[in-house]
Protein backbone atom coordinates (compact mmCIF):
# COMPACT_ATOMS: atom_id res chain seq x y z
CA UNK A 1 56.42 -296.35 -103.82
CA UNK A 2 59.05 -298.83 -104.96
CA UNK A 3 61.91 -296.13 -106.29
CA UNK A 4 61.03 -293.82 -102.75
CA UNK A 5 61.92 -297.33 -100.52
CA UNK A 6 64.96 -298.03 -102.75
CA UNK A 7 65.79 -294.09 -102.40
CA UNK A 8 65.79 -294.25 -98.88
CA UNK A 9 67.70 -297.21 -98.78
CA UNK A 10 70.50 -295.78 -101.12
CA UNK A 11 70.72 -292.61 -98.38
CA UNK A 12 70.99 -294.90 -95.48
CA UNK A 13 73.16 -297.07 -97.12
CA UNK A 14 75.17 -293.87 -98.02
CA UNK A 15 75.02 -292.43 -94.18
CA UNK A 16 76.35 -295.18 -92.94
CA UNK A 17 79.19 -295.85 -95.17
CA UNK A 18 80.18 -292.29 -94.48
CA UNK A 19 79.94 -292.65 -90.55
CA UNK A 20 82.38 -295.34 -89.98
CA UNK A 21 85.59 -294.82 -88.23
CA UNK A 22 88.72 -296.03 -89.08
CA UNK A 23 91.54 -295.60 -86.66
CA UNK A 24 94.79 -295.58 -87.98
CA UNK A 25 97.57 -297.72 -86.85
CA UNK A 26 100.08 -296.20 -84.52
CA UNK A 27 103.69 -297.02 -85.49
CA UNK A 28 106.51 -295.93 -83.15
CA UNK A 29 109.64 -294.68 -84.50
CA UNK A 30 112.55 -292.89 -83.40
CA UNK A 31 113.04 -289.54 -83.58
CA UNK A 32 116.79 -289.79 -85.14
CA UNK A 33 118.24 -286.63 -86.97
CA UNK A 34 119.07 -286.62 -90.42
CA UNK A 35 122.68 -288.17 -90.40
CA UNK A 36 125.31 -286.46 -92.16
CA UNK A 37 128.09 -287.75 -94.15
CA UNK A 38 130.26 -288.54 -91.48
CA UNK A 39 127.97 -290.95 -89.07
CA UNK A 40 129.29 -294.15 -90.11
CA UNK A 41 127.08 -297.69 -90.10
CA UNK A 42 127.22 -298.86 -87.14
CA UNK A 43 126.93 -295.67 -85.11
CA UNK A 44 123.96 -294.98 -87.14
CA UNK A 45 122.09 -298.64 -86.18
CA UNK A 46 122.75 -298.03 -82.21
CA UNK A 47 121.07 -294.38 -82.83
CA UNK A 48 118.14 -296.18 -83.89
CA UNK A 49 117.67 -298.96 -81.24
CA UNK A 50 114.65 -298.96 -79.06
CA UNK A 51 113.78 -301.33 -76.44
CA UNK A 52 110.65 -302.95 -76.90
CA UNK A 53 107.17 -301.94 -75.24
CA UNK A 54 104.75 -304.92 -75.15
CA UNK A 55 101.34 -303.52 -75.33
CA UNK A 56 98.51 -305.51 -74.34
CA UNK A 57 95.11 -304.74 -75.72
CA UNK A 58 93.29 -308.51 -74.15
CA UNK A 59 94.00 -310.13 -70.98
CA UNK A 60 96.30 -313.11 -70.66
CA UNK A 61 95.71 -316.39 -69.52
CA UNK A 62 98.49 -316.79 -66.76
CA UNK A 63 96.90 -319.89 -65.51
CA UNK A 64 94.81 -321.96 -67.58
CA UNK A 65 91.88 -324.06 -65.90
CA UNK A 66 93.79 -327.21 -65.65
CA UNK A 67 96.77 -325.41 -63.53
CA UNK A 68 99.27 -325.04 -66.21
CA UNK A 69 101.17 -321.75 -66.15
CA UNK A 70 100.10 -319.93 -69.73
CA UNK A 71 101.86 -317.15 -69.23
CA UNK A 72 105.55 -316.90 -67.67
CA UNK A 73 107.13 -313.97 -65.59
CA UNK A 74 109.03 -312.60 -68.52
CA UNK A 75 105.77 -311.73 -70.60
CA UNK A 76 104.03 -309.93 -67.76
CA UNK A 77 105.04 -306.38 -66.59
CA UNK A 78 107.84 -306.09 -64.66
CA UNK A 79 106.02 -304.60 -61.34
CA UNK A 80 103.92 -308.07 -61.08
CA UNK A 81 106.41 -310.36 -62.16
CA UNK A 82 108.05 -309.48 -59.08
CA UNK A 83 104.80 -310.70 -57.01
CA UNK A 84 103.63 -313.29 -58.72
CA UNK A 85 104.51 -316.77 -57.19
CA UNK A 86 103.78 -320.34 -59.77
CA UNK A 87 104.53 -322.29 -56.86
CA UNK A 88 100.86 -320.69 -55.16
CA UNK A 89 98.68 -320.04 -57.90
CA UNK A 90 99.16 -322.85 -59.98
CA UNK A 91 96.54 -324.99 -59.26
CA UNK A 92 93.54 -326.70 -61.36
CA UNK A 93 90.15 -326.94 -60.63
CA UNK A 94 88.71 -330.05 -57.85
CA UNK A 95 86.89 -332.73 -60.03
CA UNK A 96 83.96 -331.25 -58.19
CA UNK A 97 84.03 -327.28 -59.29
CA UNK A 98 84.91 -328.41 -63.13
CA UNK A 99 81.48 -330.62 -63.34
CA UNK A 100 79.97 -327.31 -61.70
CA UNK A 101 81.13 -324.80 -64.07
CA UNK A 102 80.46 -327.15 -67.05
CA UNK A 103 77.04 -327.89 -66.27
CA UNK A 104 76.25 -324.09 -65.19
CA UNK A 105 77.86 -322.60 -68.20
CA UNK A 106 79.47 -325.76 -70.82
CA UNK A 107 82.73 -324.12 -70.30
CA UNK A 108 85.71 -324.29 -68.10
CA UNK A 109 87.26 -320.21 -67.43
CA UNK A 110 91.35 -319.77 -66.53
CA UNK A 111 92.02 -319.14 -62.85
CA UNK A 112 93.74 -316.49 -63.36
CA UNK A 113 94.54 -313.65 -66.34
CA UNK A 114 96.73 -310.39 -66.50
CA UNK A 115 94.36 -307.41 -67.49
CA UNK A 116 95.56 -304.33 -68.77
CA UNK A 117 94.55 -301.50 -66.80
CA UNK A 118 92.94 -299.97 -69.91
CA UNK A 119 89.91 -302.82 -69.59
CA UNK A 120 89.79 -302.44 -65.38
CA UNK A 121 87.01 -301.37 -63.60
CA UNK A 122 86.43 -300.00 -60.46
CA UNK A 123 83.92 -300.71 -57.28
CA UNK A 124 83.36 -300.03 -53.75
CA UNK A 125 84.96 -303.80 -53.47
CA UNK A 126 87.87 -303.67 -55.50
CA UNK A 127 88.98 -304.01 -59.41
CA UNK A 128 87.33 -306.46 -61.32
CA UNK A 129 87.28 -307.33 -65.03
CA UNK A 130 84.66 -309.00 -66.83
CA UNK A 131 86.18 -311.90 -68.93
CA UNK A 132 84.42 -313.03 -72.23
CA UNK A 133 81.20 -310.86 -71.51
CA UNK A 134 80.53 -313.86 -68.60
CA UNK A 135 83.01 -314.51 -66.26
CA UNK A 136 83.93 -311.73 -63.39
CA UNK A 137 87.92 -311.58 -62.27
CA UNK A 138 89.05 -309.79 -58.65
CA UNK A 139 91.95 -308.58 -58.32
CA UNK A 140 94.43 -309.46 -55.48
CA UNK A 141 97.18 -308.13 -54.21
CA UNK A 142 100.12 -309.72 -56.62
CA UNK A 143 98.30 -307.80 -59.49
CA UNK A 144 96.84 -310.56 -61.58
CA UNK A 145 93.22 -311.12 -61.60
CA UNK A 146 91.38 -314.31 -60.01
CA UNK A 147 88.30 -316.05 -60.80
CA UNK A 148 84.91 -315.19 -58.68
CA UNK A 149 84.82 -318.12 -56.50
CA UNK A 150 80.95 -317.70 -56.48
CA UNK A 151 81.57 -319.24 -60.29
CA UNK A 152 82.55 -322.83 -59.12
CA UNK A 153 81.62 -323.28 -55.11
């Protein structure tokens, strides 16, 4: 009975060993023909320049819970940079709605993150994004996402 457990065991041990996924890393590079002889140094390093793509696979913190900006314009996408005001949105949590969201759940959330749109979701009442498996974002009209004000009324 004790060599069919430690069988089994081995097999599921092996079955799962053999199921797991790896993904392989994605590396972008430049399509450049094969220079020839006469493609000097330089003119070779300006064939191979790419601009940047900043890929986000988490949200940001743009605003942290005390009001400070986390995140500035020249990080976020270029479409909501153009919206987003610091002057506005920059403001901390009332004495008041801190005690309430530390006593309901021993931490104090950001006001307001950036969400890629691959971790959106969708309702009849808008887009929404569910911070740290606890916290639910809305988001507004400048793009970024704000905290459920249900959290700390």
């Amino acid at each position: 009975m004790k060599r069919l457990t430690y069988f089994c065991l081995w097999v599921i041990m092996g079955l799962y060993s053999c199921g797991k996924r790896t993904i392989p890393s994605v590396s972008i590079t430049p399509k450049v023909p094969i220079p020839s002889t006469s493609i000097t140094e330089p003119e070779l390093s300006s064939a191979i320049t790419v601009n940047p793509v900043t890929i986000y696979n988490n949200p940001l913190i743009v605003i942290s819970e005390k009001g400070e900006i986390i995140t500035t314009k020249d990080r976020l996408p270029e479409d909501i940079a153009a919206k987003v005001d610091y002057n506005q949105i920059a403001r901390s949590f009332t004495p008041s709605q801190r005690a309430n969201l530390i006593s309901r759940f021993k931490i104090v959330p950001p006001k307001v993150i950036y969400v890629p749109a691959k971790l959106v979701q969708q309702t009849a009442k808008g887009f929404y994004c569910i911070y740290k498996k606890k916290f639910w974002y809305w988001r507004k009209t400048d793009g970024l996402f704000y905290l459920d004000e249900t959290y700390y009324q």
